[in-house]
N, C-alpha and C. Protein backbone atom coordinates (compact mmCIF):
# COMPACT_ATOMS: atom_id res chain seq x y z
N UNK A 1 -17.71 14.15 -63.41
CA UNK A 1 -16.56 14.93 -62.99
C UNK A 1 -16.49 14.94 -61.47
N UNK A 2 -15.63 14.65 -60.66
CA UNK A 2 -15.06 14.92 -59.12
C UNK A 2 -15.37 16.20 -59.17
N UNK A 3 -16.00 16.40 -57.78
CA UNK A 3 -15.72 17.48 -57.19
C UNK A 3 -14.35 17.58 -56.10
N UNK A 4 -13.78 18.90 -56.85
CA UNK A 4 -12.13 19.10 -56.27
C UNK A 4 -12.47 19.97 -54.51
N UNK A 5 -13.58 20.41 -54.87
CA UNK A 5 -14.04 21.27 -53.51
C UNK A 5 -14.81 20.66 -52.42
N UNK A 6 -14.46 21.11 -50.86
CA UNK A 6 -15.55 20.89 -50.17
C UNK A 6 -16.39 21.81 -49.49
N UNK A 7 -17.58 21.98 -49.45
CA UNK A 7 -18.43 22.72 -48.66
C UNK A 7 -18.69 22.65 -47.53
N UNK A 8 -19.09 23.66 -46.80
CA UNK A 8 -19.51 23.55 -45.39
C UNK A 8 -20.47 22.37 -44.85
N UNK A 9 -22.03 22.40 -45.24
CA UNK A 9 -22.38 21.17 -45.44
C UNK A 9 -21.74 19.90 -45.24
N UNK A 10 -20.72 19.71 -46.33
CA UNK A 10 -20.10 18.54 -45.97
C UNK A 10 -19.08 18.90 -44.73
N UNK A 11 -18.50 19.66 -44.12
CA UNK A 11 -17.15 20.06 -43.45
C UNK A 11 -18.34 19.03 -42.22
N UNK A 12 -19.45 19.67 -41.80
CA UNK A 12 -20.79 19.34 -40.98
C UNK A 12 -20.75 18.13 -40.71
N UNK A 13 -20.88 17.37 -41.46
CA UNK A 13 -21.39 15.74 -41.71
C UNK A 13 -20.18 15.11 -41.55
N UNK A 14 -19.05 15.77 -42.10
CA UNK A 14 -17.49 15.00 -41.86
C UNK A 14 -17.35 14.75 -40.17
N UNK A 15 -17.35 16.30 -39.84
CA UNK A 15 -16.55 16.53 -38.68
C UNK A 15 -17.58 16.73 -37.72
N UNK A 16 -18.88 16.33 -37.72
CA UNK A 16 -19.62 17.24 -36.75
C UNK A 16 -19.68 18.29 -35.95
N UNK A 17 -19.09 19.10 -36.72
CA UNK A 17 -19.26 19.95 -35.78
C UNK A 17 -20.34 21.31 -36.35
N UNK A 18 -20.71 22.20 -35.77
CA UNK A 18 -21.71 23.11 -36.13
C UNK A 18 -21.54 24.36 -37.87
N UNK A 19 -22.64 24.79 -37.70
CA UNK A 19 -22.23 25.15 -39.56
C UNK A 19 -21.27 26.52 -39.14
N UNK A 20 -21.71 27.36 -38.47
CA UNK A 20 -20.66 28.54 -38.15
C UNK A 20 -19.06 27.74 -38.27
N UNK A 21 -18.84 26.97 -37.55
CA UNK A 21 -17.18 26.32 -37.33
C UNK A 21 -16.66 25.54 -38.54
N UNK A 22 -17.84 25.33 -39.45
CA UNK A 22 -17.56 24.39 -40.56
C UNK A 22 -16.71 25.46 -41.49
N UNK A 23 -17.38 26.78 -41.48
CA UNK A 23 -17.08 27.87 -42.02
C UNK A 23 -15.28 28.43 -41.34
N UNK A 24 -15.75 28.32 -40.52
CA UNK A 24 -14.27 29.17 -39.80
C UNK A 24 -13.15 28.00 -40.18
N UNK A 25 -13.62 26.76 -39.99
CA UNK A 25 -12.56 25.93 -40.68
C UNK A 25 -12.00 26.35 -42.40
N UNK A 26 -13.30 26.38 -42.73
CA UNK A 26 -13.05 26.28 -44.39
C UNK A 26 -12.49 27.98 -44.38
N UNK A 27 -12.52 28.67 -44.07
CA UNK A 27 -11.63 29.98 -43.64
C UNK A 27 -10.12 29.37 -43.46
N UNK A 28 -10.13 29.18 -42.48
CA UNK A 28 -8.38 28.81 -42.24
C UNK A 28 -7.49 28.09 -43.60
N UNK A 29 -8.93 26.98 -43.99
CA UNK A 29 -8.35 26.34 -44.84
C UNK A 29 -7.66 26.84 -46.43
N UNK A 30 -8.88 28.24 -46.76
CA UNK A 30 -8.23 29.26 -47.60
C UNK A 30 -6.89 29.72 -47.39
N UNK A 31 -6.67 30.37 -46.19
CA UNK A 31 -5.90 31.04 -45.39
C UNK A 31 -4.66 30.44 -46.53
N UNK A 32 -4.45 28.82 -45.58
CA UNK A 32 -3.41 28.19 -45.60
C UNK A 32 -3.14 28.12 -47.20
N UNK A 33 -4.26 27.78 -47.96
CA UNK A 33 -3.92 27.77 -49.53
C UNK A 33 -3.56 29.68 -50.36
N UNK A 34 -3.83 30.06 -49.52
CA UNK A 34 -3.26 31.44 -50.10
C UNK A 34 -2.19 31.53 -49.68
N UNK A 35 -1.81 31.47 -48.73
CA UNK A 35 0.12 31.77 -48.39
C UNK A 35 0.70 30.81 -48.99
N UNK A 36 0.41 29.01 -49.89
CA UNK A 36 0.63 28.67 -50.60
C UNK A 36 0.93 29.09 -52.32
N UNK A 37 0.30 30.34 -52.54
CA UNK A 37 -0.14 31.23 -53.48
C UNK A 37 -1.42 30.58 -54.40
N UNK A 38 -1.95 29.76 -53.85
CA UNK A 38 -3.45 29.21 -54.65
C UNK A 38 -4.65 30.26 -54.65
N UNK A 39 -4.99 29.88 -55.94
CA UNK A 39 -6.72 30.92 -55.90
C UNK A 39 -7.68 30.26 -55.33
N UNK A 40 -8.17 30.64 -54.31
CA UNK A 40 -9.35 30.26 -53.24
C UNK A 40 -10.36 30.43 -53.62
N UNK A 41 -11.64 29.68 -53.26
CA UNK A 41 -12.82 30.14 -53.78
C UNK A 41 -12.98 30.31 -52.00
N UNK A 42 -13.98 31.66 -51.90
CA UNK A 42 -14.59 32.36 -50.66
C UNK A 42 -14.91 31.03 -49.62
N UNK A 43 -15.65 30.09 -50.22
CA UNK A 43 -16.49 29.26 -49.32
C UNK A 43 -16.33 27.82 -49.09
N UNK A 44 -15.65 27.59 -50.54
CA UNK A 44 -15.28 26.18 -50.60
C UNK A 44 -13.17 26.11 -51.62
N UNK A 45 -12.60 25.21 -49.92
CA UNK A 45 -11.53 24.72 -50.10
C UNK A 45 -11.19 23.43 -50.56
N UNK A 46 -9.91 23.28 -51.32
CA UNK A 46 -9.79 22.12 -52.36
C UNK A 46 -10.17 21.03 -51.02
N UNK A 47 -10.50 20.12 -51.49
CA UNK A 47 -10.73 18.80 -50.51
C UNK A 47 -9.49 17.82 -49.93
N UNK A 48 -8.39 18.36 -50.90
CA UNK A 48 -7.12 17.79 -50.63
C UNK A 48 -6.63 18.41 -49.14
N UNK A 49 -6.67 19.61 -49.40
CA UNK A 49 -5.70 20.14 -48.64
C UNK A 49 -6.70 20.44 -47.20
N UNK A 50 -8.23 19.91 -46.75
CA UNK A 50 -8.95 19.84 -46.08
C UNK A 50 -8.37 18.46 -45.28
N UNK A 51 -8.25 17.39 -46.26
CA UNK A 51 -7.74 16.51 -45.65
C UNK A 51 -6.70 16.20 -44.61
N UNK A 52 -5.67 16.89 -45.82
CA UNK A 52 -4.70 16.62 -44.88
C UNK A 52 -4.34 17.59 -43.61
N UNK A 53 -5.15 19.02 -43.86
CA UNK A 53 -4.75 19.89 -42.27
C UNK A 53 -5.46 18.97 -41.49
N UNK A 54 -6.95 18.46 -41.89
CA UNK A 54 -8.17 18.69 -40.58
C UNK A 54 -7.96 16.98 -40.12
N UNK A 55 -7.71 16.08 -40.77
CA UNK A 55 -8.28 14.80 -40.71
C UNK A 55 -6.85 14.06 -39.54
């Protein structure tokens, strides 16, 4: 099965940047999927929609 989510960890290794910011990203990235009206998980955002804000 795909994983539909990404974790901080990976946000890390993608983007290098530090684990605090990996977090504040994957924050925003909720953000944006809730004013979409999507159910968020706390920590990990769909990987789609990671893509296309951050990449």
């Amino acid at each position: 099965m795909k994983n539909y989510l990404i974790s901080a960890p990976e946000v890390v290794e993608l983007m290098g940047v530090s684990e605090s910011m990996a977090y504040r990203i994957i924050k925003k990235c909720n953000e944006e999927l809730a004013k979409k009206g999507y159910i968020t998980s706390e920590v990990k955002p769909q990987r789609l929609i990671y893509w296309k804000e951050w990449q």
